[in-house]
N, C-alpha and C. Protein backbone atom coordinates (compact mmCIF):
# COMPACT_ATOMS: atom_id res chain seq x y z
N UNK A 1 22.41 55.94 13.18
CA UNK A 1 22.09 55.31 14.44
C UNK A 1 20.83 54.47 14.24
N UNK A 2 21.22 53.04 15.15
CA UNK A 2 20.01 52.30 14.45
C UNK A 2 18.41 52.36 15.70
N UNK A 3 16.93 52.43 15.23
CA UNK A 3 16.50 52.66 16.68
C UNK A 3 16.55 51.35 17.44
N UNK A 4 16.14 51.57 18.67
CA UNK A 4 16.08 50.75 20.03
C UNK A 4 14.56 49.97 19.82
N UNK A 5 14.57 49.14 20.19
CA UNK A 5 13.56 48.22 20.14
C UNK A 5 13.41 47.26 21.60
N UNK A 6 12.08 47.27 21.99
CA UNK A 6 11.95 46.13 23.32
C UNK A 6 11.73 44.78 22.76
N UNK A 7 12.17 44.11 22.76
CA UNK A 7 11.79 42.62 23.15
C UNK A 7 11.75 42.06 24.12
N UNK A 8 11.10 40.58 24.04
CA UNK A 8 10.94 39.52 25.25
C UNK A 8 12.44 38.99 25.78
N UNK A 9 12.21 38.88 26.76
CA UNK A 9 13.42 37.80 27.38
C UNK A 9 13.60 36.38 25.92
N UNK A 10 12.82 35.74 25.78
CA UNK A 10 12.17 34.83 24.82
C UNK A 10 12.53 34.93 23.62
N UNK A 11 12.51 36.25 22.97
CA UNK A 11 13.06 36.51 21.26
C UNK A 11 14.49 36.70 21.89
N UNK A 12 15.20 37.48 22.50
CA UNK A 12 16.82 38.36 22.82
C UNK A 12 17.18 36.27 22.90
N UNK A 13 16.18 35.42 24.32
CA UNK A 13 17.02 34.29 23.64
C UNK A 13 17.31 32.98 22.46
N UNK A 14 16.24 33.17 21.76
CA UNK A 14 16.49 33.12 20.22
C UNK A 14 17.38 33.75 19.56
N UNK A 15 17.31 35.14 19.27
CA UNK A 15 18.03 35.59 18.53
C UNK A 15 19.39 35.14 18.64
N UNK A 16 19.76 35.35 19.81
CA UNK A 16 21.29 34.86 20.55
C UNK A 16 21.57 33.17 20.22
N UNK A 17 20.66 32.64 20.29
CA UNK A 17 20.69 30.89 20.20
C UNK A 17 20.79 31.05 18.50
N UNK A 18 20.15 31.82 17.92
CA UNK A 18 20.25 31.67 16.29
C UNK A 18 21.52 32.07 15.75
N UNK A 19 22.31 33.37 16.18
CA UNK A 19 23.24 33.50 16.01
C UNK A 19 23.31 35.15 15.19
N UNK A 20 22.03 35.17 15.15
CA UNK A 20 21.65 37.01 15.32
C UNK A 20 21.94 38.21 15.92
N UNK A 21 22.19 37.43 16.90
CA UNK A 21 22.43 38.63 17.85
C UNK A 21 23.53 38.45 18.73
N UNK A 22 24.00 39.87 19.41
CA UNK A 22 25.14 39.32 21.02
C UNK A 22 24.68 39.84 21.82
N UNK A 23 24.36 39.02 22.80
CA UNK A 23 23.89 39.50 23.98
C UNK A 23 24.75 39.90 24.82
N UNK A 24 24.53 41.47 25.39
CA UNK A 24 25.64 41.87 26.27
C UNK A 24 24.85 42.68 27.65
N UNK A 25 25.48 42.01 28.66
CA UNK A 25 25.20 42.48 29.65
C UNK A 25 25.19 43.79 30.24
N UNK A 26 24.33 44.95 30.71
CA UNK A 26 25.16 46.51 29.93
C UNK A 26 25.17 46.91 31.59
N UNK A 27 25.36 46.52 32.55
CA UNK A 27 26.05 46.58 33.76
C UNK A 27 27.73 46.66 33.37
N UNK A 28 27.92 47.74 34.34
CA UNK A 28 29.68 48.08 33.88
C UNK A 28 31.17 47.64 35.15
N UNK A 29 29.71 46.56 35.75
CA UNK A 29 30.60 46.33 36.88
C UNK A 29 30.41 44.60 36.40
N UNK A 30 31.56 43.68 36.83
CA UNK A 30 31.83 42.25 36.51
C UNK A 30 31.68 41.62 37.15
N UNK A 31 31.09 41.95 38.50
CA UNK A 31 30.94 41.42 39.47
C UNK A 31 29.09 41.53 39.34
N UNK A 32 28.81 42.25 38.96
CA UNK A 32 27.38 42.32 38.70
C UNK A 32 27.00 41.49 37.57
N UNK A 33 28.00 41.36 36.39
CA UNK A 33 28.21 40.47 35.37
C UNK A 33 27.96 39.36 36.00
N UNK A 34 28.55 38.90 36.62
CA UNK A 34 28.44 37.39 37.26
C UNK A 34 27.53 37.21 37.87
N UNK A 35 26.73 38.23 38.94
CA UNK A 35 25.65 37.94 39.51
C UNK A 35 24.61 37.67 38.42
N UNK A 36 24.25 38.44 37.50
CA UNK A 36 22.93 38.49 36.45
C UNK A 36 23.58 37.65 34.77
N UNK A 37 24.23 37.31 35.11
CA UNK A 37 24.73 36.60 33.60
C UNK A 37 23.90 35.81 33.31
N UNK A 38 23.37 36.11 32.11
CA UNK A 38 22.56 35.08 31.08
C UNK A 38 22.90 34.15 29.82
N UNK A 39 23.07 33.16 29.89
CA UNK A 39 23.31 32.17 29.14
C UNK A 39 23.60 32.77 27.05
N UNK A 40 25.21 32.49 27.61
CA UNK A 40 25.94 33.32 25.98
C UNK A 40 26.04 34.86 26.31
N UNK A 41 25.93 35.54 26.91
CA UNK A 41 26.21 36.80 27.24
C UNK A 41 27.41 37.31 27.44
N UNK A 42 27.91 38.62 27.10
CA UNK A 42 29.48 38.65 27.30
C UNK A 42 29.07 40.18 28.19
N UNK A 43 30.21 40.30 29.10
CA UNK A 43 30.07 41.60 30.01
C UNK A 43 30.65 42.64 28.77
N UNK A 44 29.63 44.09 29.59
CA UNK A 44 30.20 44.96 29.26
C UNK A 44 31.57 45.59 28.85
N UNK A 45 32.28 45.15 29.51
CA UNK A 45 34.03 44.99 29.46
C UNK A 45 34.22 44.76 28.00
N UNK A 46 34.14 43.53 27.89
CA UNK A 46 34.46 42.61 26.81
C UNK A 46 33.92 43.47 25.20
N UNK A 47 32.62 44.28 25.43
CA UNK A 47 32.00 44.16 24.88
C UNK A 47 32.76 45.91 23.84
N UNK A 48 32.84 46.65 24.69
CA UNK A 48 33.73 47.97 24.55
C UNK A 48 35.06 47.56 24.72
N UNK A 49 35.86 46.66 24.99
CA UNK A 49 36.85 46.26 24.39
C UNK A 49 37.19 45.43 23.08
N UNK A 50 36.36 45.12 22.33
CA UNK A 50 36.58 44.62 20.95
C UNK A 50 35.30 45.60 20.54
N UNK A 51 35.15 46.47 20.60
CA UNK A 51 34.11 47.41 19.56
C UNK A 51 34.39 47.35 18.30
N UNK A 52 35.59 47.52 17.88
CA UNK A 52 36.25 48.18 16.14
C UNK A 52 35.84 46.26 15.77
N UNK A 53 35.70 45.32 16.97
CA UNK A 53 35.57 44.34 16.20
C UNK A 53 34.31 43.86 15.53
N UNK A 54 33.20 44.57 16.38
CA UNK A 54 31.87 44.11 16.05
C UNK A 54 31.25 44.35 14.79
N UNK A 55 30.43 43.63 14.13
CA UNK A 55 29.85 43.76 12.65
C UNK A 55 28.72 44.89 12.71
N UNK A 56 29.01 45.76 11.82
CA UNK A 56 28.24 47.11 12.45
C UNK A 56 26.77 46.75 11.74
N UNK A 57 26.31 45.33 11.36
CA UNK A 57 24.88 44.67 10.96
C UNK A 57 24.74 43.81 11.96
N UNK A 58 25.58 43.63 12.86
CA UNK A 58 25.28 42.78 14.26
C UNK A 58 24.30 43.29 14.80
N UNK A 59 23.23 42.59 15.15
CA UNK A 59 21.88 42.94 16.01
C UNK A 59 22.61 43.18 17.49
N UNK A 60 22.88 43.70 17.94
CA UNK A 60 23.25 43.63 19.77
C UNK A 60 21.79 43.91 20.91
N UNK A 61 22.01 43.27 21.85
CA UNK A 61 21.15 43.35 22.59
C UNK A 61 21.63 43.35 23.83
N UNK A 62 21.19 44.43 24.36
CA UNK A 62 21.66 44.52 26.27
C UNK A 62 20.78 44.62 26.89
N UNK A 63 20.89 44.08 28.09
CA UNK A 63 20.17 44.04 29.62
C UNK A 63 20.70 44.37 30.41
N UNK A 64 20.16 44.04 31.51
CA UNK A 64 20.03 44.73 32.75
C UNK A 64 19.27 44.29 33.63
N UNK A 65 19.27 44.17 34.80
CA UNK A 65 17.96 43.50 35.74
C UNK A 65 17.85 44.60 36.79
């Protein structure tokens, strides 16, 4: 298990703009998805539905507001 780390709003959108990271929205409702969606972000949904797909060296990063 890898640890948890805080970052800025500022690095999560770098990282994401670099191609480091996926930003995932960790609200489990899609309608809340849509209210707080941040630019390149994929909902929770999406995100536990392709799991077996994700690169297990993928940086991921979730929010929340």
């Amino acid at each position: 298990m890898s640890d948890v780390t805080i970052i800025s709003a500022a690095e999560a959108h770098e990282h994401r703009r670099s191609g480091k990271a996926l930003l995932v929205c960790a609200y489990d409702s899609d309608d809340k998805f849509r209210l707080y969606q941040l630019e390149g972000a994929i909902p929770l949904s999406d995100f536990t539905a392709r799991l077996d797909a994700v690169d297990k060296d993928q940086e991921i990063i979730f929010y929340c507001n």
